[in-house]
Protein backbone atom coordinates (compact mmCIF):
# COMPACT_ATOMS: atom_id res chain seq x y z
CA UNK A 1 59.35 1.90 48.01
CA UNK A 2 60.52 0.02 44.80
CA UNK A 3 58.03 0.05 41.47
CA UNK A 4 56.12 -3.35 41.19
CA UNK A 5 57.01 -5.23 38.23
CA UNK A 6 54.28 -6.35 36.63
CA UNK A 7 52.69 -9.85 37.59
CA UNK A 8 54.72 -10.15 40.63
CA UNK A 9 53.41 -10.53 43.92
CA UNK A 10 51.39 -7.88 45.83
CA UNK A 11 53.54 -8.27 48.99
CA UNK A 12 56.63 -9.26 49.84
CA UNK A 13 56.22 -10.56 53.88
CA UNK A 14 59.44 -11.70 55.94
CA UNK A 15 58.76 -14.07 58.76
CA UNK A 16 60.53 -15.53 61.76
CA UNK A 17 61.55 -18.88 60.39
CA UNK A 18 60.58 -20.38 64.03
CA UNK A 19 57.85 -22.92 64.97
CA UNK A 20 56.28 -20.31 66.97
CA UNK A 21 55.57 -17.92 63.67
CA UNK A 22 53.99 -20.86 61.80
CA UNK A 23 50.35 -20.38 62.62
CA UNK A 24 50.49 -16.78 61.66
CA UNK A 25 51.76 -17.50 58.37
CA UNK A 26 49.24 -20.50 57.68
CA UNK A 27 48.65 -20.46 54.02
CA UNK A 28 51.59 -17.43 52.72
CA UNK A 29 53.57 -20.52 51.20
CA UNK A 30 50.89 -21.08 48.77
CA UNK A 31 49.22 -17.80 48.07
CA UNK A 32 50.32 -16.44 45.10
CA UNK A 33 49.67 -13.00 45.47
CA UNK A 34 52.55 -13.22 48.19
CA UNK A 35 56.04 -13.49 47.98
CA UNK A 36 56.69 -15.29 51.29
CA UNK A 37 60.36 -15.23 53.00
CA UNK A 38 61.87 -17.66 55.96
CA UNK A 39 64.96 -16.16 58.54
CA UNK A 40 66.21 -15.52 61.96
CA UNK A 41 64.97 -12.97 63.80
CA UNK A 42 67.81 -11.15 64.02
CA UNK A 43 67.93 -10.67 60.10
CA UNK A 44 64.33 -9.14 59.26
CA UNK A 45 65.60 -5.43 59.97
CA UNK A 46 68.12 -6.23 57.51
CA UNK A 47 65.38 -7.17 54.88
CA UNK A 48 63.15 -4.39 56.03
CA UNK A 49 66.06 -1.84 55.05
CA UNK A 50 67.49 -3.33 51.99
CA UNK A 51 63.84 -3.26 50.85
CA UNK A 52 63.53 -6.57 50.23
CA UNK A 53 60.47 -6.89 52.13
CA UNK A 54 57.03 -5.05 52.62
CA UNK A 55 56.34 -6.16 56.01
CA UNK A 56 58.14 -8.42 58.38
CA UNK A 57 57.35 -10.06 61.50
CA UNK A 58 60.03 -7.66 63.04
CA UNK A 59 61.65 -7.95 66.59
CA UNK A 60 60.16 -5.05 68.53
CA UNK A 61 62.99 -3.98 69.90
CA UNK A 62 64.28 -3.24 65.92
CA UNK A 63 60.97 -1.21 65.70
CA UNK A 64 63.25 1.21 67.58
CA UNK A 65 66.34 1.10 64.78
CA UNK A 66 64.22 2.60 61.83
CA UNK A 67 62.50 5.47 60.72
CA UNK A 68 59.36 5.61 59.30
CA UNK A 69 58.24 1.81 60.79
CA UNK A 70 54.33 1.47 61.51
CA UNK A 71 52.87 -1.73 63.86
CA UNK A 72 50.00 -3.83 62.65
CA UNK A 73 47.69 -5.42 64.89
CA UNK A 74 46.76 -8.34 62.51
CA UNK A 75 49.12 -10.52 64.81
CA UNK A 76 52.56 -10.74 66.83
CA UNK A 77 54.41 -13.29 68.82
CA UNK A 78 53.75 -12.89 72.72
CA UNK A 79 53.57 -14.17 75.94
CA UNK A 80 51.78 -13.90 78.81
CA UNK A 81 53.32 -15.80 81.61
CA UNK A 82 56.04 -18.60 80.65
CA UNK A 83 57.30 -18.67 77.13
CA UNK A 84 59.27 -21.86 76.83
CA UNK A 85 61.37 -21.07 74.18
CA UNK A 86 63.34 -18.03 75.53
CA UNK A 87 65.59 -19.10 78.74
CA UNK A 88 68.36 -18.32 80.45
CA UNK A 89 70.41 -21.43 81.69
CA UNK A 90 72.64 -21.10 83.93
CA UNK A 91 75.25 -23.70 86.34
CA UNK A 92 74.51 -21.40 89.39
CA UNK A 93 72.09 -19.33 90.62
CA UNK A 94 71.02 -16.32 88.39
CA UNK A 95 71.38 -14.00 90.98
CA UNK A 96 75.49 -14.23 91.03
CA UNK A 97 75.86 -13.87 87.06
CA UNK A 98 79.05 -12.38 85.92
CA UNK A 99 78.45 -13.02 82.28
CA UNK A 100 76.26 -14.10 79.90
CA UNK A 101 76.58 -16.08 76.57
CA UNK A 102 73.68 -14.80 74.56
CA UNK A 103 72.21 -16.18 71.41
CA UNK A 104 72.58 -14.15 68.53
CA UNK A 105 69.55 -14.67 66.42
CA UNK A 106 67.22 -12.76 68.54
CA UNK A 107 67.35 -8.99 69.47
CA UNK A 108 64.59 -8.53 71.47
CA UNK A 109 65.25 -11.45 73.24
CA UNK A 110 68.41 -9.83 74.45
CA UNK A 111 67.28 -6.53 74.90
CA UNK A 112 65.00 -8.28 77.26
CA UNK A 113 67.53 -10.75 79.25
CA UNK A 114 69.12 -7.35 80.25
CA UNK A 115 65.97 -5.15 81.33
CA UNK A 116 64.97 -8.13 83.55
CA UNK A 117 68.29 -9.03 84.92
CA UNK A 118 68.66 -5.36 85.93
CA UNK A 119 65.48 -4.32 87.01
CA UNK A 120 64.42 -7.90 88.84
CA UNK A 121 67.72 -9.17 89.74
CA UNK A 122 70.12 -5.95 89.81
CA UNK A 123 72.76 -7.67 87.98
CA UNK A 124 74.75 -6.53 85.08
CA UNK A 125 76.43 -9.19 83.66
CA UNK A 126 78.72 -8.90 80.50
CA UNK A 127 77.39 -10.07 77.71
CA UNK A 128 79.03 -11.95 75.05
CA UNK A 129 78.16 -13.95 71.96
CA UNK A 130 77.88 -17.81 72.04
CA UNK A 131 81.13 -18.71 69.99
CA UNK A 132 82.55 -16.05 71.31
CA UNK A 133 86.53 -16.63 72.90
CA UNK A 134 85.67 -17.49 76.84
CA UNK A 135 82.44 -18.86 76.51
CA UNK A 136 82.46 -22.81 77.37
CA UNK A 137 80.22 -25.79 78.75
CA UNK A 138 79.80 -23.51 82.22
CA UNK A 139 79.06 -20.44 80.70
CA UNK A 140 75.77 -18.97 81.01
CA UNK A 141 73.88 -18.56 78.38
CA UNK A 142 70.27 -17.38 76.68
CA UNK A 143 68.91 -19.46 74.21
CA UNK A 144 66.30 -18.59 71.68
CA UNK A 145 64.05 -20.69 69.38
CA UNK A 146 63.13 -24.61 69.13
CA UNK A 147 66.73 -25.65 70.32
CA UNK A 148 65.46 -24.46 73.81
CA UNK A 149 63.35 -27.08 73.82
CA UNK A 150 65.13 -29.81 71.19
CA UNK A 151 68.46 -29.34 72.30
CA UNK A 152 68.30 -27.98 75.96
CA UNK A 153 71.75 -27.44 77.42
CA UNK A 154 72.65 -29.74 80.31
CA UNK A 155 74.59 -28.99 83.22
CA UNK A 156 72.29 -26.44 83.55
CA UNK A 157 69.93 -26.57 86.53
CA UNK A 158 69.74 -22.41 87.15
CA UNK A 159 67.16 -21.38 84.33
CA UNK A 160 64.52 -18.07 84.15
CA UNK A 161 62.11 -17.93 81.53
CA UNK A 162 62.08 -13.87 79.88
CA UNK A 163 58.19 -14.04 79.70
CA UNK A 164 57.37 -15.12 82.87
CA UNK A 165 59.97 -12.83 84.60
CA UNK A 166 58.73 -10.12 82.35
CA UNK A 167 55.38 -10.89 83.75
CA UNK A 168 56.26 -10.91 87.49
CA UNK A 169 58.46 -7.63 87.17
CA UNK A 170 55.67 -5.68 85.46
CA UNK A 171 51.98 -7.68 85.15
CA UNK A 172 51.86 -7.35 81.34
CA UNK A 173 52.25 -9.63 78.80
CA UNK A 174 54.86 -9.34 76.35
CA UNK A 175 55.82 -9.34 72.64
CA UNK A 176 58.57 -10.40 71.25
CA UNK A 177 57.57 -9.72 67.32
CA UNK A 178 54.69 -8.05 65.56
CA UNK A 179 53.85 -7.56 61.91
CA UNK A 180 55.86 -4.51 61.32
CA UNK A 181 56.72 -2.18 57.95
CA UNK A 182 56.89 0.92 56.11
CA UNK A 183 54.64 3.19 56.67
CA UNK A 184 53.95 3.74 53.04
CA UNK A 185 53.44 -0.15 52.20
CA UNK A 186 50.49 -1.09 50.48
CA UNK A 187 48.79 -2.04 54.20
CA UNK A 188 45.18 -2.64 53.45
CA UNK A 189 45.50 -5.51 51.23
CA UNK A 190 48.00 -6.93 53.66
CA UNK A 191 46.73 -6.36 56.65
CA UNK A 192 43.74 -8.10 55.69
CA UNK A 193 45.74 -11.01 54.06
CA UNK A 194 47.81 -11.48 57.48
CA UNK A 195 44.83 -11.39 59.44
CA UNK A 196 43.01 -13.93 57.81
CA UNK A 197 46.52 -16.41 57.78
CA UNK A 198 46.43 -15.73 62.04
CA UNK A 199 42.58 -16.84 62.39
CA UNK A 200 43.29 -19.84 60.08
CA UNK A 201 46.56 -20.73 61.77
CA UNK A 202 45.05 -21.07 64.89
CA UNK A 203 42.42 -23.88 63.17
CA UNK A 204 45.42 -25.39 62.11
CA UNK A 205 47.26 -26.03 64.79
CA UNK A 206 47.01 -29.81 64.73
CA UNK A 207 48.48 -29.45 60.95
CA UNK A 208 51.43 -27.76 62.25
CA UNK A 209 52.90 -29.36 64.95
CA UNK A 210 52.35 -32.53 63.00
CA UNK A 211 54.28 -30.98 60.18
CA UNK A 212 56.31 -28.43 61.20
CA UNK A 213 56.60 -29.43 65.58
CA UNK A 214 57.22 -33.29 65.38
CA UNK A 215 59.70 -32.87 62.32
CA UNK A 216 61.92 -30.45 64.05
CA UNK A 217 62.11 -33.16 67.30
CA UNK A 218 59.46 -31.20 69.39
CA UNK A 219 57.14 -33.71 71.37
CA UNK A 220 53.94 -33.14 69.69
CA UNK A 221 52.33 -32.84 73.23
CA UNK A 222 54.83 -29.99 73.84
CA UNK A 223 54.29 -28.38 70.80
CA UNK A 224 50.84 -28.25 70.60
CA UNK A 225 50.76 -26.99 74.70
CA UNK A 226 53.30 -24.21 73.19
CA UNK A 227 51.32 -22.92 70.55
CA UNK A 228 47.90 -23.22 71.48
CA UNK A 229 48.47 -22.22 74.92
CA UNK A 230 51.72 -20.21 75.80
CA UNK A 231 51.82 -18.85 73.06
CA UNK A 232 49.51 -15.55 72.14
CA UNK A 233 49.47 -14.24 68.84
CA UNK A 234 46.73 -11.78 69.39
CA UNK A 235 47.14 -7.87 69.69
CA UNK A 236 45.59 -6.62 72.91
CA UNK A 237 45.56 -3.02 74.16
CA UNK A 238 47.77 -4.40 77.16
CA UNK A 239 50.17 -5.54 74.27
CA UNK A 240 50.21 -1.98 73.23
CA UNK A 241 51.13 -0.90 76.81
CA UNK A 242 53.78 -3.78 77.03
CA UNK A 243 55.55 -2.99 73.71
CA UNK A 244 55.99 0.58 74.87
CA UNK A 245 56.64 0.07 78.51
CA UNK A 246 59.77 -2.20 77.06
CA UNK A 247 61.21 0.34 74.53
CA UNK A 248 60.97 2.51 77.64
CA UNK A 249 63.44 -0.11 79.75
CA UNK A 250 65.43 -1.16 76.94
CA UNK A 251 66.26 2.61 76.52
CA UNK A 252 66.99 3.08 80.16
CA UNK A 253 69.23 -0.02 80.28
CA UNK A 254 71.21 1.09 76.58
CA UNK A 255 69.77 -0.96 74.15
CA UNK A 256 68.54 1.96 72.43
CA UNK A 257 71.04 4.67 71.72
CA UNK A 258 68.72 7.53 70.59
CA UNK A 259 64.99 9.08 71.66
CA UNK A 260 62.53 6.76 71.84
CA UNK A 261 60.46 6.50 68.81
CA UNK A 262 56.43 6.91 69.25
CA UNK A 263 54.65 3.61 68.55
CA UNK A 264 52.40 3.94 65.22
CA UNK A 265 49.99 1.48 64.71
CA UNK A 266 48.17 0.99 61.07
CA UNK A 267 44.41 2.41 61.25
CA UNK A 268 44.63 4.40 64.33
């Protein structure tokens, strides 16, 4: 890991840029022991191995495409039922899918449409991207993120939430991010820090979707529902089980192209 310069901040933390990451990053903005950084999902490995971030609320399925990663319990972004914000729409039923548009910005959320389309539905469907040449108004497609619910597709009358199907197909909940980093970053001080920003988050939630929901066209009835309630951002041994029941599946259905990697958690 790079030298620290000299009064710069103690730890450089990447975040989804999402509504649902806000109340685990309550108070990172301001702290100036942190250097605090906003993107996609889909860009956090990237930061993770340019080195341009200690930890990063990393898509689990990326936990998978680096060496020398360690989990943190001090928070994720899970489900445990319904998750609102990752659907498939589609203008006919799911079951007869022959291909599948599929928002970019999210890995796991990918890796995840195709474990439960296989394993629930016994489809393979080709996947493409969004803007990608044959994809149109009637193409399926998985969305990711506060468009889901902002900017729903219409047309669209076929839809399957990933966490509840993930829930149906194997009882567990499911995560689609945790707090995830080097092995050799400075953990204790962060760890602590992040866990602190998750329990004050959650005090906050109000604050947020009056500042960060309603801004961003969510209904602040929705929002609030979303975070306080469909929404987990808690660690639970059954998250443990979830996280590695998925790299298993993803594996199996070739979204990881080498051995499964051992899930190592900070402190244990």
């Amino acid at each position: 890991m790079r030298a620290r310069v000299p009064g710069s901040p103690q730890a450089r933390i990447a975040s989804v840029s999402y509504l649902n990451a806000r109340p685990l990053i309550w108070g990172l903005d301001v702290d100036p022991s942190i250097d605090l950084r906003l993107e996609v999902p889909a860009r956090l490995l990237d930061v993770l191995q340019r080195d341009e971030a200690d930890v990063a609320l990393l898509p689990v399925i990326d936990y998978q495409r680096m060496d020398n990663l360690v989990v943190s319990t001090a928070g994720a972004i899970g489900c445990d039922g319904p998750t609102l914000t990752v659907r498939i729409f589609s203008p006919e039923p799911v079951e007869g899918l022959k291909r599948l548009a599929c928002d970019a910005e999210s890995h796991t959320s990918v890796a995840l449409a195709r474990v439960v389309l296989a394993e629930r539905y016994g489809i393979r469907p080709d996947f493409i991207g969004l803007r990608s040449e044959g994809c149109d108004d009637q193409t399926a497609r998985l969305l990711i993120g506060d468009k889901v619910v902002t900017d729903e597709p219409r047309g669209m009358p076929y839809q399957v939430d990933l966490g509840e199907a993930w829930k149906s197909l194997t009882g567990l909940p499911f995560v689609f991010a945790i707090w995830t980093g080097r092995a050799d970053a400075p953990w204790e001080p962060i760890d602590v820090r992040l866990r602190k920003a998750r329990l004050e988050g959650m005090e906050h939630v109000d604050e947020i979707v009056r500042d960060q929901g309603v801004p961003r066209g969510w209904p602040a009835a929705a929002a609030r529902a979303y975070l306080a309630e469909y929404l987990k951002f808690e660690v639970s041994d059954r998250c443990i089980e979830a996280i590695r029941l998925f790299h298993e599946l993803a594996a199996k259905h070739g979204e990881i192209n080498r051995p499964v990697k051992p899930l190592r958690i900070v402190g244990r």
